[in-house]
Protein backbone atom coordinates (compact mmCIF):
# COMPACT_ATOMS: atom_id res chain seq x y z
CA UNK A 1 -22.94 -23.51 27.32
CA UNK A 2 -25.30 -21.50 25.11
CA UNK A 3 -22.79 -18.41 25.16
CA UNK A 4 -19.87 -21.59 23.87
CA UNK A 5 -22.04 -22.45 21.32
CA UNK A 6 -22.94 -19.08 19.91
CA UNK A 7 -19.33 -18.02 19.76
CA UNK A 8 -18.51 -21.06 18.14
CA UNK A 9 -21.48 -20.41 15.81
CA UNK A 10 -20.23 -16.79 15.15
CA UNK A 11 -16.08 -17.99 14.61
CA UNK A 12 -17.55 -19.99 11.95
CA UNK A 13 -19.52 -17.54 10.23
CA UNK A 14 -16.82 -15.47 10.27
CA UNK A 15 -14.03 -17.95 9.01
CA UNK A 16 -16.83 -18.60 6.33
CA UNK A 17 -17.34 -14.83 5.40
CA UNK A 18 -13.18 -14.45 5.05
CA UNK A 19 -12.99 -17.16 2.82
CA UNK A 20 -16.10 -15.70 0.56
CA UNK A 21 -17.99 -13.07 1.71
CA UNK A 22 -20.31 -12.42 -0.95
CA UNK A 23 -19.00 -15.44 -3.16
CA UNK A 24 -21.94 -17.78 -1.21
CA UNK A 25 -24.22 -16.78 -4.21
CA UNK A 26 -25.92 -19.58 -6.17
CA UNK A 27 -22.36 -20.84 -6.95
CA UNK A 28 -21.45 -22.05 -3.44
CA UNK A 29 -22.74 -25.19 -1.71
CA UNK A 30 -21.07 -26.42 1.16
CA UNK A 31 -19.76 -29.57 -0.82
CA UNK A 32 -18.32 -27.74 -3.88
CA UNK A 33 -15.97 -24.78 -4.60
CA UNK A 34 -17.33 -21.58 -5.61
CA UNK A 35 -17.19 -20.87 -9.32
CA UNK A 36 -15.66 -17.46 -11.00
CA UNK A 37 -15.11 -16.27 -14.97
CA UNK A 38 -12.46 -14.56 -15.79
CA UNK A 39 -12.91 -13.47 -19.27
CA UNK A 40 -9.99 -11.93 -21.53
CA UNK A 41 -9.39 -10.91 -24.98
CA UNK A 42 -6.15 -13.27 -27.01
CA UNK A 43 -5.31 -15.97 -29.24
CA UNK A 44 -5.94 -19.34 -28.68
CA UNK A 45 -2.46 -20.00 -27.63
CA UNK A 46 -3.49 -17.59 -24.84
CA UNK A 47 -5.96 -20.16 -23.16
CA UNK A 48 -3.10 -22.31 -22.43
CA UNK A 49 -1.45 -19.19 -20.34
CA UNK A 50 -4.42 -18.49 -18.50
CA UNK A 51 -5.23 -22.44 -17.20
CA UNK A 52 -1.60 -22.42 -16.44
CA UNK A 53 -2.29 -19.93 -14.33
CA UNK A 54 -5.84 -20.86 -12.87
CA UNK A 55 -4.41 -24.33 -12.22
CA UNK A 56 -2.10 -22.57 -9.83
CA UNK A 57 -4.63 -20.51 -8.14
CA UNK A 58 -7.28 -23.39 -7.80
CA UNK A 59 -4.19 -25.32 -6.10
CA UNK A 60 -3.75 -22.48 -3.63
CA UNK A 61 -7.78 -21.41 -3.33
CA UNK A 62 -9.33 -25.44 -3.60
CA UNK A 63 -12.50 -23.58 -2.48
CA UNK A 64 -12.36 -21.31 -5.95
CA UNK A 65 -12.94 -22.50 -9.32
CA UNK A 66 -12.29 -20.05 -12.33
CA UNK A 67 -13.47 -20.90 -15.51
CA UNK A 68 -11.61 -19.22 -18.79
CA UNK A 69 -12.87 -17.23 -21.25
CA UNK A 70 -10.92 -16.37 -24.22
CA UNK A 71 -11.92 -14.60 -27.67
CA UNK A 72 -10.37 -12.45 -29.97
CA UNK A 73 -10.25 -8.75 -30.18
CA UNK A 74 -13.34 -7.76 -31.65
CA UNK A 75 -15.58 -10.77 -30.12
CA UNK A 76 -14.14 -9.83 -27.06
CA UNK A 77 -16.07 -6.53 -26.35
CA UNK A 78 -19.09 -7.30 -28.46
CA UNK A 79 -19.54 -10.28 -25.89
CA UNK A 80 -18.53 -7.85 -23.03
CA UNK A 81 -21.09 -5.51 -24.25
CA UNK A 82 -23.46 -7.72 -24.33
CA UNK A 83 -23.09 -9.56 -21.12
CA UNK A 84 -22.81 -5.91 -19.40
CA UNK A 85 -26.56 -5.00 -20.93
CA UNK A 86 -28.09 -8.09 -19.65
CA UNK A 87 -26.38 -7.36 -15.66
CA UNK A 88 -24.41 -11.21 -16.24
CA UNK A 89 -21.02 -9.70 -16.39
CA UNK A 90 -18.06 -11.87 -15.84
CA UNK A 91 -16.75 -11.93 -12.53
CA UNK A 92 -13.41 -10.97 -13.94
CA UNK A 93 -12.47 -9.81 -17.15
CA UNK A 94 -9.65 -8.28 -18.61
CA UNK A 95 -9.25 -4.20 -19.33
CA UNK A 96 -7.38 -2.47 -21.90
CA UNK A 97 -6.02 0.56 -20.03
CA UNK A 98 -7.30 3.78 -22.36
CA UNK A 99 -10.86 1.91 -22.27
CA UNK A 100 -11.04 1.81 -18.43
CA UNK A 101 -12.32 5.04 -17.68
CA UNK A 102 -15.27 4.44 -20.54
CA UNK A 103 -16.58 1.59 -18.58
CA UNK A 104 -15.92 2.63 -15.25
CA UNK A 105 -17.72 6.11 -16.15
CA UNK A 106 -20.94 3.73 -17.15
CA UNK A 107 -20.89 2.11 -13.38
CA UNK A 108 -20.54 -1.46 -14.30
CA UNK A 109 -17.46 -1.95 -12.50
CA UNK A 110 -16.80 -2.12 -8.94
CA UNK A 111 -14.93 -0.16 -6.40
CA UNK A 112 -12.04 -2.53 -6.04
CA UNK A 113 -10.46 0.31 -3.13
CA UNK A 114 -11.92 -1.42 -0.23
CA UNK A 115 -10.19 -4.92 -0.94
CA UNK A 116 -6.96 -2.76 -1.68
CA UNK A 117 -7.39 -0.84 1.47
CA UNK A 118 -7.56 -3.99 3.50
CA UNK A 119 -4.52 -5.77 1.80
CA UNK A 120 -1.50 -2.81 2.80
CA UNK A 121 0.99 -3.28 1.16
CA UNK A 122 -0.35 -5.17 -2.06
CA UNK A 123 0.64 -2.31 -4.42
CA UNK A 124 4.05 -1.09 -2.89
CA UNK A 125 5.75 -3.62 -5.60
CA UNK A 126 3.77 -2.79 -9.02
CA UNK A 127 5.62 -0.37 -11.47
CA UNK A 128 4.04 3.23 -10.40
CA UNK A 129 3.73 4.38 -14.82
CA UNK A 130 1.39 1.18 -14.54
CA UNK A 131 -0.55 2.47 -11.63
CA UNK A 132 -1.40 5.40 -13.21
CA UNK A 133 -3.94 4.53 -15.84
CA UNK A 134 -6.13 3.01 -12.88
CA UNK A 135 -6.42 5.88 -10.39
CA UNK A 136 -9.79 7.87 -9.98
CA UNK A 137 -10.41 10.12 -7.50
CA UNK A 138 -13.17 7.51 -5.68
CA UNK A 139 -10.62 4.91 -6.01
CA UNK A 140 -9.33 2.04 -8.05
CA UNK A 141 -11.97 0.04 -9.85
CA UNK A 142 -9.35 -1.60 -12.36
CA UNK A 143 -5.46 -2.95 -11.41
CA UNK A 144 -2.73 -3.26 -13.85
CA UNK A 145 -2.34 -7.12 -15.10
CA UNK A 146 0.81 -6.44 -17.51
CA UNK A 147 2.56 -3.96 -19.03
CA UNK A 148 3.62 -3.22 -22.68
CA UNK A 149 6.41 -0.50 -23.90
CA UNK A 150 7.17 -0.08 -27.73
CA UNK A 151 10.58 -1.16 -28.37
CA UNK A 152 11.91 -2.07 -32.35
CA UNK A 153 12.14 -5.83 -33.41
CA UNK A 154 14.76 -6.35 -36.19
CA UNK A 155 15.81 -8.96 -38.38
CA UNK A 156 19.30 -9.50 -37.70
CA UNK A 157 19.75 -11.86 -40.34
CA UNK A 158 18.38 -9.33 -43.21
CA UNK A 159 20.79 -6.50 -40.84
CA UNK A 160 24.13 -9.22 -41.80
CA UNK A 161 23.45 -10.09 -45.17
CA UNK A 162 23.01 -6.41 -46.08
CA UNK A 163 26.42 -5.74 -43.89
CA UNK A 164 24.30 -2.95 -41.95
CA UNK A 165 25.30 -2.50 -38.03
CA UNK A 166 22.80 -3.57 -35.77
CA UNK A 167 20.60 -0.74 -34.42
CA UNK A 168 22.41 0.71 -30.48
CA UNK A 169 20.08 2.18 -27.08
CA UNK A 170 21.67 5.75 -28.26
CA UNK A 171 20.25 5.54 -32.31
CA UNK A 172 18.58 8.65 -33.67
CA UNK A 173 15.21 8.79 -35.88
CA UNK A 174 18.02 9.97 -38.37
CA UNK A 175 19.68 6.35 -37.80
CA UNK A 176 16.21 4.53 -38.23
CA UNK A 177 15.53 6.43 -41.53
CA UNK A 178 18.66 5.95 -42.70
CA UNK A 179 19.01 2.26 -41.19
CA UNK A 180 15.51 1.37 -43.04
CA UNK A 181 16.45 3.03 -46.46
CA UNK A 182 19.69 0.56 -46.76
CA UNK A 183 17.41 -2.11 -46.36
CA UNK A 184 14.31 -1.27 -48.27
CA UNK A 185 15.52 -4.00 -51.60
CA UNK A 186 13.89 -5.16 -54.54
CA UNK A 187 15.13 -8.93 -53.74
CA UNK A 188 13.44 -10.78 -56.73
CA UNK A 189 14.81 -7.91 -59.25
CA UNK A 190 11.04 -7.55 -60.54
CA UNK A 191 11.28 -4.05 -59.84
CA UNK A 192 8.64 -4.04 -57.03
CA UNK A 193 10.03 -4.02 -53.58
CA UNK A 194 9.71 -7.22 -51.61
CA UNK A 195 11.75 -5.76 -48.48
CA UNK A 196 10.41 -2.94 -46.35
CA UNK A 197 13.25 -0.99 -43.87
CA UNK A 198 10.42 -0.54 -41.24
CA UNK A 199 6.77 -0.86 -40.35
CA UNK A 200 4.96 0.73 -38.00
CA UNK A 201 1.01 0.80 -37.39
CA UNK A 202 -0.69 3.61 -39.30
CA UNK A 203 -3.80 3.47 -37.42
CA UNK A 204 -3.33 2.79 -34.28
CA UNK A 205 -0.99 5.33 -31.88
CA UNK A 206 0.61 2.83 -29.88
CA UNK A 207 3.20 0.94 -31.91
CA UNK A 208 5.05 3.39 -34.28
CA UNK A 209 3.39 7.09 -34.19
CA UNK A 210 2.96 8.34 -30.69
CA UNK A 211 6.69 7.43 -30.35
CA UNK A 212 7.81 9.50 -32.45
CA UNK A 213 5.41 12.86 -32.04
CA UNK A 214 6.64 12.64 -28.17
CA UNK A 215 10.24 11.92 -29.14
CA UNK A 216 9.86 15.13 -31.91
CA UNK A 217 8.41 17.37 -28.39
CA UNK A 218 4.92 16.64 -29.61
CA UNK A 219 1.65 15.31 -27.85
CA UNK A 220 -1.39 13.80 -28.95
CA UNK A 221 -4.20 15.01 -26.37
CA UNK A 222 -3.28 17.89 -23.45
CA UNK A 223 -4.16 17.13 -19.82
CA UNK A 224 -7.25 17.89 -19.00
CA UNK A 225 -8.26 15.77 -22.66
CA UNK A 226 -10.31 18.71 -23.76
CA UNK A 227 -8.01 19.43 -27.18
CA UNK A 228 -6.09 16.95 -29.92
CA UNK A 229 -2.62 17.87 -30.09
CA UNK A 230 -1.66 16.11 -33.35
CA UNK A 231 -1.95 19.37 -35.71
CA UNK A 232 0.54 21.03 -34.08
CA UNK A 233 3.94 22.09 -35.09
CA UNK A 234 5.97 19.50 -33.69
CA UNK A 235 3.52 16.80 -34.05
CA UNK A 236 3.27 17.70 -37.88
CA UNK A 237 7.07 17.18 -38.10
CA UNK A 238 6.85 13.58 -36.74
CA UNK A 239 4.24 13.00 -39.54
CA UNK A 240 6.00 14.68 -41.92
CA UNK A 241 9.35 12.34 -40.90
CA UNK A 242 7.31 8.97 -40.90
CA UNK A 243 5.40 10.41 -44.39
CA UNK A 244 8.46 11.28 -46.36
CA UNK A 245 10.14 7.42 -45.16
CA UNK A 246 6.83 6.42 -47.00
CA UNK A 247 6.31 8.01 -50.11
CA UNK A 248 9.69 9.61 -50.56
CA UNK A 249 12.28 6.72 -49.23
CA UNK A 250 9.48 4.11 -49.84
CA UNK A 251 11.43 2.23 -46.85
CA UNK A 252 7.72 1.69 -45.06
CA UNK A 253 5.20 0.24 -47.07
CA UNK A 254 1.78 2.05 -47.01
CA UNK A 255 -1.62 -0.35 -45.73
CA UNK A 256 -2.26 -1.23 -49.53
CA UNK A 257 0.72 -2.33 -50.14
CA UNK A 258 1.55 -4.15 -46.57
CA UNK A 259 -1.97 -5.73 -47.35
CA UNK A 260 -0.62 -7.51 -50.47
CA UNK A 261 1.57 -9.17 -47.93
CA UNK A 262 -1.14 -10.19 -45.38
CA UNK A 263 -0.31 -10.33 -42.03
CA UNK A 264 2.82 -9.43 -40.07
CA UNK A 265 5.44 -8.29 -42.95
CA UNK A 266 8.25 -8.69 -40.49
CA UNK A 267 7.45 -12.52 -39.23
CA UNK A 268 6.81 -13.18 -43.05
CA UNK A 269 10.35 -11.62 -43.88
CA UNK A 270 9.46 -8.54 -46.03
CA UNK A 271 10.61 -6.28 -43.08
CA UNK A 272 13.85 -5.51 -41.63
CA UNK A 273 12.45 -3.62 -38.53
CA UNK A 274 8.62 -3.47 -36.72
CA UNK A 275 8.21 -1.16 -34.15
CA UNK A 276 6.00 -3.72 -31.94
CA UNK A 277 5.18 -4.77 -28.26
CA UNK A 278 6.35 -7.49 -26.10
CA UNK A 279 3.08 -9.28 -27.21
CA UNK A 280 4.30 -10.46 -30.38
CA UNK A 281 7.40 -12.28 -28.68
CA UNK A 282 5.81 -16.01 -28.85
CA UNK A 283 4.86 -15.83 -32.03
CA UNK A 284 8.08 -14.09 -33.98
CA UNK A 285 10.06 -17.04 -31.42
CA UNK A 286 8.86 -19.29 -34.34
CA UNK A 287 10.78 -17.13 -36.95
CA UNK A 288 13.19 -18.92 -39.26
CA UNK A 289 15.50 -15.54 -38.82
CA UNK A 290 17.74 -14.53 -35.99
CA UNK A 291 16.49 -11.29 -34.61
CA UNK A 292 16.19 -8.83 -31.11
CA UNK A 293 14.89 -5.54 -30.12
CA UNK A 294 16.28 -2.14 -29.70
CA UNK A 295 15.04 0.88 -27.39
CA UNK A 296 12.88 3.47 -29.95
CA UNK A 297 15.40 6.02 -31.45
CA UNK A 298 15.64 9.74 -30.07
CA UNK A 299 14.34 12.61 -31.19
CA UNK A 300 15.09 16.45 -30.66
CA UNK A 301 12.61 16.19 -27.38
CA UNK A 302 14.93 12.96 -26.63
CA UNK A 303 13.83 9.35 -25.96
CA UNK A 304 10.23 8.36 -25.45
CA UNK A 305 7.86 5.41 -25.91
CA UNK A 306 4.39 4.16 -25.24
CA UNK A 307 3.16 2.07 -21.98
CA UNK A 308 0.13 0.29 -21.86
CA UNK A 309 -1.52 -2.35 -19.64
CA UNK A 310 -4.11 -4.91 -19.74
CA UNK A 311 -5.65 -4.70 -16.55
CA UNK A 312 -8.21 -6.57 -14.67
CA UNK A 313 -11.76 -5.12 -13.34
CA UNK A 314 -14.50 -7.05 -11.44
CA UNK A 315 -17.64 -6.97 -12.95
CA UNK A 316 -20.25 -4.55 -10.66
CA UNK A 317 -22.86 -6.95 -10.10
CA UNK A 318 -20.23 -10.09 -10.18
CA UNK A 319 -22.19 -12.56 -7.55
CA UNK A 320 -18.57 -13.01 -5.68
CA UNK A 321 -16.38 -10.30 -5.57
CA UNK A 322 -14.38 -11.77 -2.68
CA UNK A 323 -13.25 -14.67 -5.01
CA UNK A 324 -12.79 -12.64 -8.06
CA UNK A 325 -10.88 -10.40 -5.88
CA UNK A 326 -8.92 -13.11 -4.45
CA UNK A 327 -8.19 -14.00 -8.23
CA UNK A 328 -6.83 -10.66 -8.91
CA UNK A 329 -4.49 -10.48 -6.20
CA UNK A 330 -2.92 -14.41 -6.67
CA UNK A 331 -2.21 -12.73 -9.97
CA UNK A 332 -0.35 -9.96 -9.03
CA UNK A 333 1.44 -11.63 -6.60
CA UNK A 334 5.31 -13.76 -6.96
CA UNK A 335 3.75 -16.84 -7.76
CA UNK A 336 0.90 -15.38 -10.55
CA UNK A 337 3.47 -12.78 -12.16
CA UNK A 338 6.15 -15.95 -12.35
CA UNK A 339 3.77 -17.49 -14.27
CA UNK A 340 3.03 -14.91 -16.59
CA UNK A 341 6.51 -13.92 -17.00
CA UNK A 342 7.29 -17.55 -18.12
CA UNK A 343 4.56 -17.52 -20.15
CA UNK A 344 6.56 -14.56 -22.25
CA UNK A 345 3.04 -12.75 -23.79
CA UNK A 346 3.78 -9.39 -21.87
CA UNK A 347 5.81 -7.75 -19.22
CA UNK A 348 5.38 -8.66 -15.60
CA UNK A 349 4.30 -5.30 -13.50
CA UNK A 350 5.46 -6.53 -10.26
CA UNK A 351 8.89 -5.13 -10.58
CA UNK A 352 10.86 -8.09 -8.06
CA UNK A 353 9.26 -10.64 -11.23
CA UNK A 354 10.18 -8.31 -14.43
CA UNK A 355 14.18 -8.33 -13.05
CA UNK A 356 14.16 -11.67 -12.17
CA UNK A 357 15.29 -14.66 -14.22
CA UNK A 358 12.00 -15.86 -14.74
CA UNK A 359 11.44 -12.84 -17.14
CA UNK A 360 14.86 -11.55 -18.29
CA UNK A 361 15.69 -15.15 -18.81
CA UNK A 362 12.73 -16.19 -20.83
CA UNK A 363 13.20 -19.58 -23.59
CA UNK A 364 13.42 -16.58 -26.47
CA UNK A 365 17.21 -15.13 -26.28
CA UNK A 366 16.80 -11.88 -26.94
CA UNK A 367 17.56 -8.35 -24.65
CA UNK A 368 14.63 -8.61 -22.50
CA UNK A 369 15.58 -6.33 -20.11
CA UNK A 370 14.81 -3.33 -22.83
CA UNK A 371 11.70 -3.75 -22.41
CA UNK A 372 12.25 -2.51 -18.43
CA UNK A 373 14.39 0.03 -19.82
CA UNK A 374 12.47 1.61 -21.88
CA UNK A 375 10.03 2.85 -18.60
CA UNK A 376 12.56 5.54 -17.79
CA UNK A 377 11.49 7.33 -20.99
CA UNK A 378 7.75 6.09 -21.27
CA UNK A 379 4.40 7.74 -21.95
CA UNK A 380 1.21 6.51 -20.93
CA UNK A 381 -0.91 5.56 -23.47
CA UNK A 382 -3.96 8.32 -23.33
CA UNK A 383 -6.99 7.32 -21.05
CA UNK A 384 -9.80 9.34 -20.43
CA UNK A 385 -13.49 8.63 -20.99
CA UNK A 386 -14.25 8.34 -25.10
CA UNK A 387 -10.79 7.31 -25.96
CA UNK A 388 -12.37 4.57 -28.37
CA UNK A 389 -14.24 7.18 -30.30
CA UNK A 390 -11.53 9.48 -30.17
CA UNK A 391 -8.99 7.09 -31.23
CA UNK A 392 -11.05 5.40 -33.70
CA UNK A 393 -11.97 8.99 -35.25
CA UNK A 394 -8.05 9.88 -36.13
CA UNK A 395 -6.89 6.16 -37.20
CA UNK A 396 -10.16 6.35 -40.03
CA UNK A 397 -9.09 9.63 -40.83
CA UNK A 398 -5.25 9.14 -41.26
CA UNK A 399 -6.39 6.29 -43.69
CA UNK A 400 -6.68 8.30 -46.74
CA UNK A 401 -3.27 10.09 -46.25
CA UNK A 402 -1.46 6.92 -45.40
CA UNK A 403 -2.82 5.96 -48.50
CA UNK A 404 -1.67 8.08 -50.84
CA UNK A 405 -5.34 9.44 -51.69
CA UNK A 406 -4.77 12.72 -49.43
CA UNK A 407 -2.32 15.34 -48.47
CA UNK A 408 -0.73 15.66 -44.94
CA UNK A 409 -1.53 19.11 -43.41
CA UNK A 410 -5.08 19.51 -44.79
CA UNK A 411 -6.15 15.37 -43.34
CA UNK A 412 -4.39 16.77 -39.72
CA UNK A 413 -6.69 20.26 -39.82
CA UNK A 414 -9.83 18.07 -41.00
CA UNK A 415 -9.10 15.73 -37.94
CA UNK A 416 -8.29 17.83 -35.02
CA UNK A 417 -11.45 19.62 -36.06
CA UNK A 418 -13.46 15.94 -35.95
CA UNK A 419 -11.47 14.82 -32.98
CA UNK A 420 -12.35 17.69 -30.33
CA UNK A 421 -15.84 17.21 -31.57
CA UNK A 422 -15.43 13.91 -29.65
CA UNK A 423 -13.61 15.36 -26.51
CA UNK A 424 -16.43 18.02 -26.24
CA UNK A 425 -19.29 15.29 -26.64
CA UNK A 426 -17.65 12.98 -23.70
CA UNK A 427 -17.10 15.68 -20.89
């Protein structure tokens, strides 16, 4: 009888620790679910995504609770930051890719291998080029939530009433150039011009520049992320290319002027083409204009685009891995990528969800499925320990230059110079 009982006693504390593990904490009581944060950067409309989601997961885990916490960019990692410091990091909380390795070099995240180990199987159906950004030799300590490529948006309405042909997959920088000078118009005959060809982001990489400098047989960083590779000769063509569209065709408008516009110059109408991610789909849905997207042009090096992901990491000293964990995974499975794909912010990475209705199909008729295309040519978005710093260091300088207020070649010398400063200082 005593040997019944005790194996009864252990099968419960074992069907206990498989449902939570660690996740007993001050959280659980036997009467009431534990409770988990998952914390994210977004805009407000983004809160309604995520309790879409959570309701879904609470309805499969009753025994979980997650509570939501949404901020924008910049409040986003200050609060991060600060909740990191004081060892009360969220159990969750969202990671953009080329930051991972900055936070997982600090220790505050954990080892997420284990869990992985003991689910085979769980990654077999994530996009690999999503994968990638994640991997450290000890392990994964981040997974891939999302994925974003850089295709071009364009106003197909501005594209008809100018009697210009709609962009094709097989369209050359030449093409763009000459595509965005046809449409660059002084509307209001004031002679300013109210209508910009194309926009692109001259500060950040991602949406616009990097495309180009790979597509021109350029790089921006080498392998090992010991030397900047924007000074050299190929990469000085792509800025010469994107430079002479500014000042010479005037068909992108430079930050002071788009800043005279305030906000998004191609949602406002002032901008024929954007080169943009598959985040800014819910929003431009509420355009008054008809418009799609278009794989980025080639270059001489061919095709080529940026990936990134938002990814998810579990806080190091969360007080219930096993639920965050448990979190993580409902997300990445059918049911959680569904939901995101539905949802139409980014691009699911479980591949069976991103060729499925539920994206391709989305409320917003446009060519999703360019967005999947556009992996076959895709580069990963640098990450390596100091990428904010580095980053940071060549969008301030390029500032000047994309201003007007400095010439091209010298700004590149001055900033590879600054830039490997950074490299050296984060080895």
């Amino acid at each position: 009888m005593k040997k019944t009982l005790f194996s009864l006693a252990m099968v419960a504390i074992l069907l206990l620790s498989a449902c939570g593990g660690k996740t007993t904490g001050n959280n659980a009581t036997n009467n009431s679910p534990v409770q988990i944060t998952y914390m994210e950067w977004g805009d407000p409309a983004e809160l309604s995504v995520w309790k879409a989601i959570v309701a879904d997961f609470e309805a499969a885990n009753p025994n979980i609770k997650v509570n939501v916490d949404v901020s924008d960019w910049d409040s986003y990692w200050t609060k991060l930051k600060t909740l990191l410091a004081a060892n009360t990091p969220p159990d969750v909380f969202a990671m953009d890719a080329p930051l991972y390795l900055d936070y997982q070099s600090r220790g505050v995240l954990l080892n997420l291998q284990p869990y992985i180990d003991s689910n085979p199987g769980m990654l077999d159906g994530l996009f690999p080029n999503t994968l990638t950004a994640y991997q450290t030799p000890d392990g994964y300590f981040g997974l891939p939530r999302d994925f974003q490529t850089i295709v071009v948006f364009y106003n197909k309405d501005m594209f008809d009433k100018a009697g210009v042909p709609y962009p094709k997959s097989n369209w050359t920088y030449d093409d763009l150039r000459a595509t965005a000078l046809a449409l660059t118009k002084d509307t209001s005959g004031d002679g300013k011009i109210d209508q910009f060809g194309y926009v692109i982001d001259p500060w950040d990489f991602e949406p616009g520049m990097s495309e180009i400098i790979w597509a021109s047989g350029g790089d921006l960083i080498n392998a090992d992320h010991t030397k900047t590779l924007i000074g050299e000769p190929n990469a000085r063509t792509a800025f010469q290319f994107l430079h002479d569209m500014m000042f010479v065709d005037h068909s992108i408008p430079d930050p002071n002027t788009s800043s005279q516009y305030g906000g998004d110059l191609f949602l406002s109408g002032n901008a024929a083409m954007i080169a943009m991610g598959h985040w800014a789909v819910p929003s431009y849905s509420e355009a008054s204009f008809k418009w799609d997207v278009v794989q980025m042009p080639s270059g001489p090096a061919g095709q080529a685009t940026s990936v990134n992901s938002a990814g998810f990491v579990v806080g190091k000293d969360s007080k219930n891995p096993d639920a965050a964990f448990a979190f993580i995974k409902f997300v990445l499975s059918t049911a959680g990528q569904t939901r995101l794909a539905e949802m139409g912010f980014a691009c699911p990475v479980l591949r069976s969800v991103a060729e499925s209705d539920a994206f391709l199909k989305q409320g917003t008729s446009i060519n999703q499925q360019i967005f999947i295309d556009s992996l076959a040519f895709a580069h990963m978005k640098p990450v390596f320990k100091g990428y904010d710093e580095w980053s940071s260091t060549i969008g301030d300088g390029l500032t000047p230059m994309w201003n007007g207020e400095a010439e091209l070649n010298p700004t590149l010398d001055q900033i590879v110079t600054q830039a490997d400063v950074v490299l050296a200082n984060n080895k």
